[in-house]
Protein backbone atom coordinates (compact mmCIF):
# COMPACT_ATOMS: atom_id res chain seq x y z
CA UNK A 1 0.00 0.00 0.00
CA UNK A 2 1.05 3.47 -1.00
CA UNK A 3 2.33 5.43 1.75
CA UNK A 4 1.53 9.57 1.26
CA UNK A 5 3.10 12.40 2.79
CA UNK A 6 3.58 16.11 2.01
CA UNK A 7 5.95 18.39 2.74
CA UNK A 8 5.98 21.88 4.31
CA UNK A 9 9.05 24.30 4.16
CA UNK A 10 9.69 27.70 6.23
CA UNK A 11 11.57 30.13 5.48
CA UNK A 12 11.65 32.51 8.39
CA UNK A 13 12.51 35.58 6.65
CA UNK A 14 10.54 39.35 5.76
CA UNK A 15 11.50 42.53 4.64
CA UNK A 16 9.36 43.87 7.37
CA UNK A 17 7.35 42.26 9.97
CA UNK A 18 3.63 42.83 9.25
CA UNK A 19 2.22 44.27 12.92
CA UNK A 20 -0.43 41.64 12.98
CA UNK A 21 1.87 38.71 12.05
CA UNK A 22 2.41 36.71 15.03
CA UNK A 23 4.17 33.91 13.17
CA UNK A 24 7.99 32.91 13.75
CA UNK A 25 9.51 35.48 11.32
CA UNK A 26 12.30 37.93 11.37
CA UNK A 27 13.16 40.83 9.53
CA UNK A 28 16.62 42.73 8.67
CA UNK A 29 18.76 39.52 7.99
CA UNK A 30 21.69 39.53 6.05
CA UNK A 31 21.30 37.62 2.55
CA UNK A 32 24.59 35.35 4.15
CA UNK A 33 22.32 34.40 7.17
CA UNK A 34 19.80 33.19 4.37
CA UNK A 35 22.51 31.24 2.41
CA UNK A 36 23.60 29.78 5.40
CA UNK A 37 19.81 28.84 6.46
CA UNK A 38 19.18 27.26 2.80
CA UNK A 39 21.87 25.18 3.33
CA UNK A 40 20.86 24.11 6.65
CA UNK A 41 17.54 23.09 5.20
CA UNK A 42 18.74 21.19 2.39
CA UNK A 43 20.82 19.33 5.46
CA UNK A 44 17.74 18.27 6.91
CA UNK A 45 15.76 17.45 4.22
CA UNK A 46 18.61 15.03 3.42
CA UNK A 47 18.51 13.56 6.49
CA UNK A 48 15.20 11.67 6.18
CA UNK A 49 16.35 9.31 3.21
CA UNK A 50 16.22 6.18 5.35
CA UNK A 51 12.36 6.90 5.66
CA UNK A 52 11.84 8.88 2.55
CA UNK A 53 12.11 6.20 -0.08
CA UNK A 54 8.73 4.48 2.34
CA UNK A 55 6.68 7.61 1.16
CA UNK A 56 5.37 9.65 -1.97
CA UNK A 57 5.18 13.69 -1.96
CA UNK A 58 2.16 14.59 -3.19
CA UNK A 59 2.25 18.38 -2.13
CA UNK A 60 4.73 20.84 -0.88
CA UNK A 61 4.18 23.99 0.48
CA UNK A 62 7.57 26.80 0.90
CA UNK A 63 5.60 29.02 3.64
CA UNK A 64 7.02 31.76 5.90
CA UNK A 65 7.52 34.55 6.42
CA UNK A 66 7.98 35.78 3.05
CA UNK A 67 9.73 33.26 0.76
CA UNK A 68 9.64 35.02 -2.37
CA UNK A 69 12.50 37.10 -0.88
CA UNK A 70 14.62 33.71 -1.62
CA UNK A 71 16.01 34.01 -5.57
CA UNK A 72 15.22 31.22 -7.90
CA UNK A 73 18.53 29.70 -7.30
CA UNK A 74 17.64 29.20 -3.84
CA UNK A 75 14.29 27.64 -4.36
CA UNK A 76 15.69 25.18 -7.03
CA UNK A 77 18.19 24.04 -4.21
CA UNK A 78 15.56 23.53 -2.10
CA UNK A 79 13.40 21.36 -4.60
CA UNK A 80 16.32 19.55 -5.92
CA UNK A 81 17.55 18.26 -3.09
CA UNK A 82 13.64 17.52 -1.89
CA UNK A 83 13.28 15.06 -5.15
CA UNK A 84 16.81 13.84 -4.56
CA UNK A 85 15.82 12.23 -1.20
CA UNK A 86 11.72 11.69 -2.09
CA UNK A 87 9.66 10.27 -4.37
CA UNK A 88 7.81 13.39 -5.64
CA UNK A 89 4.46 12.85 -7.70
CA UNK A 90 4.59 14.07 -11.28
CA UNK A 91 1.92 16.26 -10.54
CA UNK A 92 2.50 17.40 -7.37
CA UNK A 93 0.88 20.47 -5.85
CA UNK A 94 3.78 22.85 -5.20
CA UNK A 95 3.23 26.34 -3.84
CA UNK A 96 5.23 29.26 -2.78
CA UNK A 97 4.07 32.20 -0.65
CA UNK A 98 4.74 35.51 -2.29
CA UNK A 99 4.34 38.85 -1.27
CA UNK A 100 3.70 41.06 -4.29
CA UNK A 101 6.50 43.39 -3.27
CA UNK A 102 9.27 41.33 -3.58
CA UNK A 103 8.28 39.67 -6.74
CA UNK A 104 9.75 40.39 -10.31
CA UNK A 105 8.96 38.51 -14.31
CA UNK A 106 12.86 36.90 -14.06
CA UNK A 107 12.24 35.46 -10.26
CA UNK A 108 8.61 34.45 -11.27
CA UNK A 109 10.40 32.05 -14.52
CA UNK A 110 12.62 30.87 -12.45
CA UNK A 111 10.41 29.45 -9.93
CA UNK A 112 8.17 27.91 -12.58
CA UNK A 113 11.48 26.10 -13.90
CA UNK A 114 12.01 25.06 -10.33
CA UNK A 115 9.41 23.26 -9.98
CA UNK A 116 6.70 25.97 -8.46
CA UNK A 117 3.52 25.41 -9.92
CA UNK A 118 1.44 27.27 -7.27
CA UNK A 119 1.60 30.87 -6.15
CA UNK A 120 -0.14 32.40 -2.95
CA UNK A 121 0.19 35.77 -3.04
CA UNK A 122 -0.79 37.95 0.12
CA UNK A 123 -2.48 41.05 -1.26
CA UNK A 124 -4.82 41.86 2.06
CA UNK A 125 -6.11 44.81 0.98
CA UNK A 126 -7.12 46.87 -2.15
CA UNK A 127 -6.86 49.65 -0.25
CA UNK A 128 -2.98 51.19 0.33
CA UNK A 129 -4.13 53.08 3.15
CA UNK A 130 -4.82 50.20 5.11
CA UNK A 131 -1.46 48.09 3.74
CA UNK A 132 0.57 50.90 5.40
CA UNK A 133 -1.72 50.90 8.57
CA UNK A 134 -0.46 47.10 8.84
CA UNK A 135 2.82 47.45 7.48
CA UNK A 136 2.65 45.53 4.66
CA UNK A 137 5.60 46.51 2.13
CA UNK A 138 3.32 46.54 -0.96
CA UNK A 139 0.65 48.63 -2.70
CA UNK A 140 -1.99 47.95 -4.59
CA UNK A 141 -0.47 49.22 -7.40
CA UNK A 142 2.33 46.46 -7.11
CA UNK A 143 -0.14 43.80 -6.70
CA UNK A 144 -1.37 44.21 -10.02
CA UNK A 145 2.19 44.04 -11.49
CA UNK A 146 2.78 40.73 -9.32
CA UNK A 147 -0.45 39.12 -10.89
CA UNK A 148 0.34 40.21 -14.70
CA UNK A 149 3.65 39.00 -14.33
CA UNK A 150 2.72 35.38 -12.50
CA UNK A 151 0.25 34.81 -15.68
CA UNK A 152 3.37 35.94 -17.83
CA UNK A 153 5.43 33.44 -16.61
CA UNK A 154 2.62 30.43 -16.88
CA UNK A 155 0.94 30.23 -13.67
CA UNK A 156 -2.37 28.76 -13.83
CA UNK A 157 -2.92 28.16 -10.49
CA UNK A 158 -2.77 31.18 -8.01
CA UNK A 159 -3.92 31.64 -4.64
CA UNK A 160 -5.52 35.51 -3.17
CA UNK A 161 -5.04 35.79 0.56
CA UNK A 162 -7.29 38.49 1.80
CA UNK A 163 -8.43 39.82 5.12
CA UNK A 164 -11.39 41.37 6.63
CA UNK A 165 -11.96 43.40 9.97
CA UNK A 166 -9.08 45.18 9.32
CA UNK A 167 -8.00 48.47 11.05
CA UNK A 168 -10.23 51.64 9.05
CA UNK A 169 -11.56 48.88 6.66
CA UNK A 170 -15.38 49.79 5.78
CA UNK A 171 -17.58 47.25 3.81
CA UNK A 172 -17.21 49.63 1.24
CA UNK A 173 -13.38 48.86 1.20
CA UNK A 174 -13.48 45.50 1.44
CA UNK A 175 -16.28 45.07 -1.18
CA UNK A 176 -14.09 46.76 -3.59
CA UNK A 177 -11.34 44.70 -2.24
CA UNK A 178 -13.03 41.74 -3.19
CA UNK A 179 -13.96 43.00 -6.60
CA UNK A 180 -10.51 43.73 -7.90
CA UNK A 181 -9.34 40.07 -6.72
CA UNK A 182 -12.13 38.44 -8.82
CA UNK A 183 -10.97 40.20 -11.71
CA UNK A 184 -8.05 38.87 -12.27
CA UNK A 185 -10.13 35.31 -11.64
CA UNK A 186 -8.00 33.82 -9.39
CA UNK A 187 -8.29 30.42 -8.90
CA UNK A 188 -8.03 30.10 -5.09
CA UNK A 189 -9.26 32.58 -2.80
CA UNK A 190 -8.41 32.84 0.81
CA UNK A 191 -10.56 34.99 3.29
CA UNK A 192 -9.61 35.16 6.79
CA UNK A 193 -10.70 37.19 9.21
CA UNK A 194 -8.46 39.50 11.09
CA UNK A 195 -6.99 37.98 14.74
CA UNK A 196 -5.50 40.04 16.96
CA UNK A 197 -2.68 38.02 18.39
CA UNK A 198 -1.07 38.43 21.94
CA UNK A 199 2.40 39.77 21.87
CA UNK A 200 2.16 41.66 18.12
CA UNK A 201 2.95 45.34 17.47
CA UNK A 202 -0.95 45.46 16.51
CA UNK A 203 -2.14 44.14 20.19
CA UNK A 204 -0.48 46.94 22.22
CA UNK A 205 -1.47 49.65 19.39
CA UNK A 206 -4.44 51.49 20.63
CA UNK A 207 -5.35 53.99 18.31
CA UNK A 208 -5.04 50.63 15.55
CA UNK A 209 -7.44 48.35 18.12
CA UNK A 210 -9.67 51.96 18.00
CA UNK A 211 -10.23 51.58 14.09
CA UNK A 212 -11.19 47.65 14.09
CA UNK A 213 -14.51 47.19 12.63
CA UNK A 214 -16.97 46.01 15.13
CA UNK A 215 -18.01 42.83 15.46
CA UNK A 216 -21.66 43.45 13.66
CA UNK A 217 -19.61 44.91 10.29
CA UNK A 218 -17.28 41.81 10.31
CA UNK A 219 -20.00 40.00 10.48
CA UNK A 220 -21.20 41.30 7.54
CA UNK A 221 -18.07 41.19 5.78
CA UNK A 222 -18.34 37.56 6.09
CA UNK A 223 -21.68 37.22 4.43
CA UNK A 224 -20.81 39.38 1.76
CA UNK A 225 -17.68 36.92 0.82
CA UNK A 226 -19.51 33.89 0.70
CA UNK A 227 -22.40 36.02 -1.57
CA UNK A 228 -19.83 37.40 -4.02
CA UNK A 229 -17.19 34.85 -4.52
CA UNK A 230 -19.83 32.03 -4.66
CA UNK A 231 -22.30 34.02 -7.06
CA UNK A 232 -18.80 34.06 -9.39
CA UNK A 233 -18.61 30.37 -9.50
CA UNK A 234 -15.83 29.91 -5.83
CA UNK A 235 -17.26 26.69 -4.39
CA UNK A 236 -16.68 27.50 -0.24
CA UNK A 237 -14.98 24.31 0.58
CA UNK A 238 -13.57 25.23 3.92
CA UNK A 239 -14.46 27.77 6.58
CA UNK A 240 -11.91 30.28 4.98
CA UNK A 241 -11.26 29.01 1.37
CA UNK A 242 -12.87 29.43 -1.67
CA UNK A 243 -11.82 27.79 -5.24
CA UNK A 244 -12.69 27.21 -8.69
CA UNK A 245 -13.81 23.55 -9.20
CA UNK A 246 -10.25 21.36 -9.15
CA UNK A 247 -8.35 23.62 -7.63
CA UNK A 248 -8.86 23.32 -3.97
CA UNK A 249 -5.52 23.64 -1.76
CA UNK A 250 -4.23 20.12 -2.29
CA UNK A 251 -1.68 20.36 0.66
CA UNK A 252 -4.03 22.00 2.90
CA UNK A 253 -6.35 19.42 2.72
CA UNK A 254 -3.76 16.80 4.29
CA UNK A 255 -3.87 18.73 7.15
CA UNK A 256 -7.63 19.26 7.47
CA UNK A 257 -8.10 15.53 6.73
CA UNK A 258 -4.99 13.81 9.36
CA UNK A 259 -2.84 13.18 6.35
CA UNK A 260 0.78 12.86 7.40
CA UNK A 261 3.69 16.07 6.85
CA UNK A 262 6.76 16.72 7.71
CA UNK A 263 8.06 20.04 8.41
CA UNK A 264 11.74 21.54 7.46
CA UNK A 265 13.04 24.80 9.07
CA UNK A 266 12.59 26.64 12.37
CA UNK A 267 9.64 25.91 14.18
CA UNK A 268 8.19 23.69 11.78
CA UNK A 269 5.24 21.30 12.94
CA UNK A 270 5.14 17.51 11.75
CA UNK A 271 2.77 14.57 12.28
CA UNK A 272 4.69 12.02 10.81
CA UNK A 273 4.76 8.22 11.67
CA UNK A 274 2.02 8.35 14.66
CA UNK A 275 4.21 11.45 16.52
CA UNK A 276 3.58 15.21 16.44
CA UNK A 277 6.50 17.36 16.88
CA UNK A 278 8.08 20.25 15.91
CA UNK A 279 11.84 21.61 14.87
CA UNK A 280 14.14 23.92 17.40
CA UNK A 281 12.86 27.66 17.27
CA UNK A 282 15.92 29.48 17.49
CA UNK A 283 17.77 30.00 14.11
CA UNK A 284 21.29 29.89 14.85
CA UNK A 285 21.32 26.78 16.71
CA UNK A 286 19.48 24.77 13.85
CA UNK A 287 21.66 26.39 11.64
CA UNK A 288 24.68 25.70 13.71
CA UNK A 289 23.16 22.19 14.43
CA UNK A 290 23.25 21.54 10.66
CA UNK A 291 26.25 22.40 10.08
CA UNK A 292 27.88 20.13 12.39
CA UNK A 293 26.80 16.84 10.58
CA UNK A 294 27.80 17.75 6.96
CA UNK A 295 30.96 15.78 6.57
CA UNK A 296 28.72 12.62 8.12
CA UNK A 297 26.71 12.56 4.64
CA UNK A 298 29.73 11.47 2.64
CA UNK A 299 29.49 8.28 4.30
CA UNK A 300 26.16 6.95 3.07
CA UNK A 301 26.56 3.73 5.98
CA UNK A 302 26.36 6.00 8.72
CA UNK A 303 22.71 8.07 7.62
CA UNK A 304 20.26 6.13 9.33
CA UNK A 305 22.18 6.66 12.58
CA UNK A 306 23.01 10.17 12.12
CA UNK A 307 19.36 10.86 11.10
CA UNK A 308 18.50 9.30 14.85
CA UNK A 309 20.88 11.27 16.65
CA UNK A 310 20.27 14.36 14.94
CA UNK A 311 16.48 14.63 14.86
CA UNK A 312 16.56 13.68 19.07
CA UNK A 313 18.10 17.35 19.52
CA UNK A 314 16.12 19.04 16.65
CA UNK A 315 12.82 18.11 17.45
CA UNK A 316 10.56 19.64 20.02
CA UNK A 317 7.18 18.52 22.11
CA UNK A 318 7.72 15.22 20.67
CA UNK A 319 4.23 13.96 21.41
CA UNK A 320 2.64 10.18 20.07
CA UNK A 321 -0.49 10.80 18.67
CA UNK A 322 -2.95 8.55 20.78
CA UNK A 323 -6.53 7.19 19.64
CA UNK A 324 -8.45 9.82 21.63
CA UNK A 325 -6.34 12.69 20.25
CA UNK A 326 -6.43 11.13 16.53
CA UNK A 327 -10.41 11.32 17.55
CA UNK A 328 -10.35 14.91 18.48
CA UNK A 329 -8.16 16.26 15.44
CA UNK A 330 -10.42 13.88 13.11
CA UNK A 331 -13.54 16.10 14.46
CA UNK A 332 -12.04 19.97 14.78
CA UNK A 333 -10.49 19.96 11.37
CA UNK A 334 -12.69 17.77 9.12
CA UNK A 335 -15.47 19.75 10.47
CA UNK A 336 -14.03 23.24 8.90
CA UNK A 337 -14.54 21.90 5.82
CA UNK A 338 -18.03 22.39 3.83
CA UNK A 339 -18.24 19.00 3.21
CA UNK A 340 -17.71 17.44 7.21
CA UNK A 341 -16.98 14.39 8.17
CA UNK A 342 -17.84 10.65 7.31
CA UNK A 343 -19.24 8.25 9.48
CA UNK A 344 -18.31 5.69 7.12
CA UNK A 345 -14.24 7.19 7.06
CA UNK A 346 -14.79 7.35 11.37
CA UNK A 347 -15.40 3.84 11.65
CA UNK A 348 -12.43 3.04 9.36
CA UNK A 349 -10.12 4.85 11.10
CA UNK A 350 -10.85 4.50 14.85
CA UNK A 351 -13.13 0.86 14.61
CA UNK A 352 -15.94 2.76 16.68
CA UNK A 353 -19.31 4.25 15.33
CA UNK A 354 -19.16 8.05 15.19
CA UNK A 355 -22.14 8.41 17.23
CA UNK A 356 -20.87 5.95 19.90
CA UNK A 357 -18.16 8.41 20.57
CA UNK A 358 -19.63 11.55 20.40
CA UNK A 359 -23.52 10.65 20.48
CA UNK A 360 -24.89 13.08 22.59
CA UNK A 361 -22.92 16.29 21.71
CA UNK A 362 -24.20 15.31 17.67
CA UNK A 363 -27.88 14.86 18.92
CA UNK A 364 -27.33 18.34 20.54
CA UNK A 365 -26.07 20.42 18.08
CA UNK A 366 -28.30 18.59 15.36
CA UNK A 367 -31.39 19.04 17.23
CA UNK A 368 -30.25 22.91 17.95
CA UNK A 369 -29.68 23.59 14.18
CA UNK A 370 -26.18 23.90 14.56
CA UNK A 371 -25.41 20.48 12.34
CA UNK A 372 -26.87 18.66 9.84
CA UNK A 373 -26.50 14.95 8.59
CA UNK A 374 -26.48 13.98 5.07
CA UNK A 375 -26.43 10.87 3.80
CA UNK A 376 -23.22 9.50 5.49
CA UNK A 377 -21.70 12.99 6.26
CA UNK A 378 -21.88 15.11 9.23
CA UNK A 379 -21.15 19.11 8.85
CA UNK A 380 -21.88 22.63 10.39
CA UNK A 381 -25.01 24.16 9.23
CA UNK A 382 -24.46 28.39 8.22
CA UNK A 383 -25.85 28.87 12.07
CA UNK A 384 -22.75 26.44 13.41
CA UNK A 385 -20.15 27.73 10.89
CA UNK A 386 -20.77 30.97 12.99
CA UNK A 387 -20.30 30.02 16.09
CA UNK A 388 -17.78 26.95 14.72
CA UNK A 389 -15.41 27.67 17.69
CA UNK A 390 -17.44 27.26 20.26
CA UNK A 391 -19.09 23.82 18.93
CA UNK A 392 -15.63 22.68 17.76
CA UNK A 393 -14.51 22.91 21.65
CA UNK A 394 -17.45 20.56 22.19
CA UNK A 395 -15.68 17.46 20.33
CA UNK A 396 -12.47 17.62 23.40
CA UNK A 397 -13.26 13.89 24.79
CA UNK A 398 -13.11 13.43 28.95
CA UNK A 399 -9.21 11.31 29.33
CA UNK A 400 -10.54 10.27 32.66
């Protein structure tokens, strides 16, 4: 039986931190720190040919930070020595996040010669007002260039990340947010909804918190994303993502469905042969780490021990993933997609009727409204997709 797995690669690096970004990212480092970090990826990566050859790739994902800061050079390293140590699908899904102002024709070729066959570009806002209220490094104006120049070089298969319930966003602004994204048809649209994150420049700006829409016109904002991308022919097919028919987010959907991934880089998460853990946070000791082991590779006899000894100190919060946690996972992230989950795919996985383990909190929430059963899938009605965190929180199973 085939084995699956996809990958997920982070590079840490942005021009400038966005104030609402509360992911592990750093700005103002050298282009030698980013050499050095490349090759400290392509370290690891190498490291997990004694399991690799058990698996096929069917997605990778180069996430960040902003990775289109990397050159083409550095992103065919990357990818080169991925399908060097994996077996890569022909037609792999393989996306790079871009931000549009660090994005040129020449970089945008070389990717697609890499091996990039997926952007995700992370325009926000329309409006450049609001870009410079979150420090974005782009306008709108160089958003547009970034999309002509992606369909230039061949893409076919993009990805718009924007945001509502921004700081001095209006439905006005966002409505004519939207409208500019769908024309350039896009075939993947992301929506999210701002979160104000502990610990960001954003959460301990007041006169920014002052200008967040209130709840009521975010609410709104919502609605009016589901009516206008859907009315253009986006089928909804998770909480937050929209898409053209075909071209849902392949590698996002082994997450939401308890596929297995490994992550490369700082900080990245993995759920990869029944454990969840992820890397060392702090960049010069993973690069430091990686640098340590390279003259180890020449000797091919000594890889399957050096890739035990080395990923003992580089992973974190090792944790095994246990039936009542597979359970729980199964439940919070099949249900934030449109089309639920399966009894029929429950029983598979876990030998127990769905409604065995979570009969009564079902029963509830159907006979509230909340969730609906069809056929042999469960899912959030519109009245449960709006209050999806607090019925998600209901699916945490008593360990006693």
């Amino acid at each position: 039986m085939t084995r699956y797995v996809s990958l997920y690669v982070h590079i840490p690096f942005c021009v400038v931190k966005c104030k609402y970004c509360d992911f592990l990212s750093f700005d103002g480092e050298s282009y030698g720190t980013m050499l050095r970090y490349v090759d400290a990826l392509c370290r690891e990566i190498r490291l997990y040919e004694p399991v690799a050859d058990e698996y096929v790739v069917r997605s990778i994902f180069i996430g960040g930070g902003t990775p289109s800061l990397l050159d083409e050079s550095l992103v065919k390293n990357i990818l080169a020595f991925i399908k060097r140590s994996f077996r890569v699908e022909k037609d792999a899904e393989i996306t790079i996040e871009a931000n549009p102002g660090t994005l040129g024709h020449q970089k945008l070729l070389g990717y697609r010669q890499a091996g990039v066959n997926r952007l995700s570009i992370g325009l926000q806002s329309a409006d450049d007002e609001i870009l410079k209220k979150l420090g974005r490094i782009h306008n709108y104006d160089q958003f547009v260039a970034s999309m002509n120049a992606a369909r230039r070089a061949g893409f076919t298969n993009i990805n718009i990340d924007v945001m509502s319930g921004l700081p001095g966003q209006t439905i006005h602004s966002y409505v004519e947010t939207l409208s500019r994204v769908l024309d350039f048809e896009p075939e993947h649209i992301s929506a999210y909804a701002l979160q104000v994150e502990e610990g960001t420049p954003l959460s301990r700006d007041e006169q920014l918190l002052s200008e967040i829409p209130p709840d009521m016109i975010d609410r709104r904002m919502y609605e009016i994303t589901k009516q206008l991308l859907g009315a253009k022919g986006y089928d909804r097919y998770e909480i937050s993502n929209y898409a053209k028919s075909g071209y849902e987010c392949r590698h996002n959907m082994v997450y939401w469905t308890g596929g297995e991934y490994i992550g490369f880089g700082i900080g990245a998460a993995s759920y990869f042969q029944g454990k969840r853990f992820s890397n060392i946070r702090d960049i010069l000791a993973y690069i430091g780490k990686m640098e340590q082991i390279s003259d180890a590779f020449s000797d091919a006899s000594n890889l399957e021990m050096l890739y035990n000894d080395t990923m003992k100190e580089l992973r974190e919060n090792v944790t095994p993933v246990y039936l009542y946690s597979r359970m729980e996972e199964f439940m919070f992230l099949g249900l934030r997609m449109m089309c639920g989950v399966s009894r029929e795919e429950f029983m598979e996985r876990f030998k127990k009727d769905i409604y065995e383990v979570y009969g009564p909190v079902l029963n509830r929430h159907i006979e509230q409204g909340y969730m609906a059963e069809i056929g042999d899938r469960i899912i959030l009605t519109d009245r449960g997709i709006d209050v999806s965190n607090i019925i998600l929180a209901d699916f945490i199973l008593d360990k006693e």
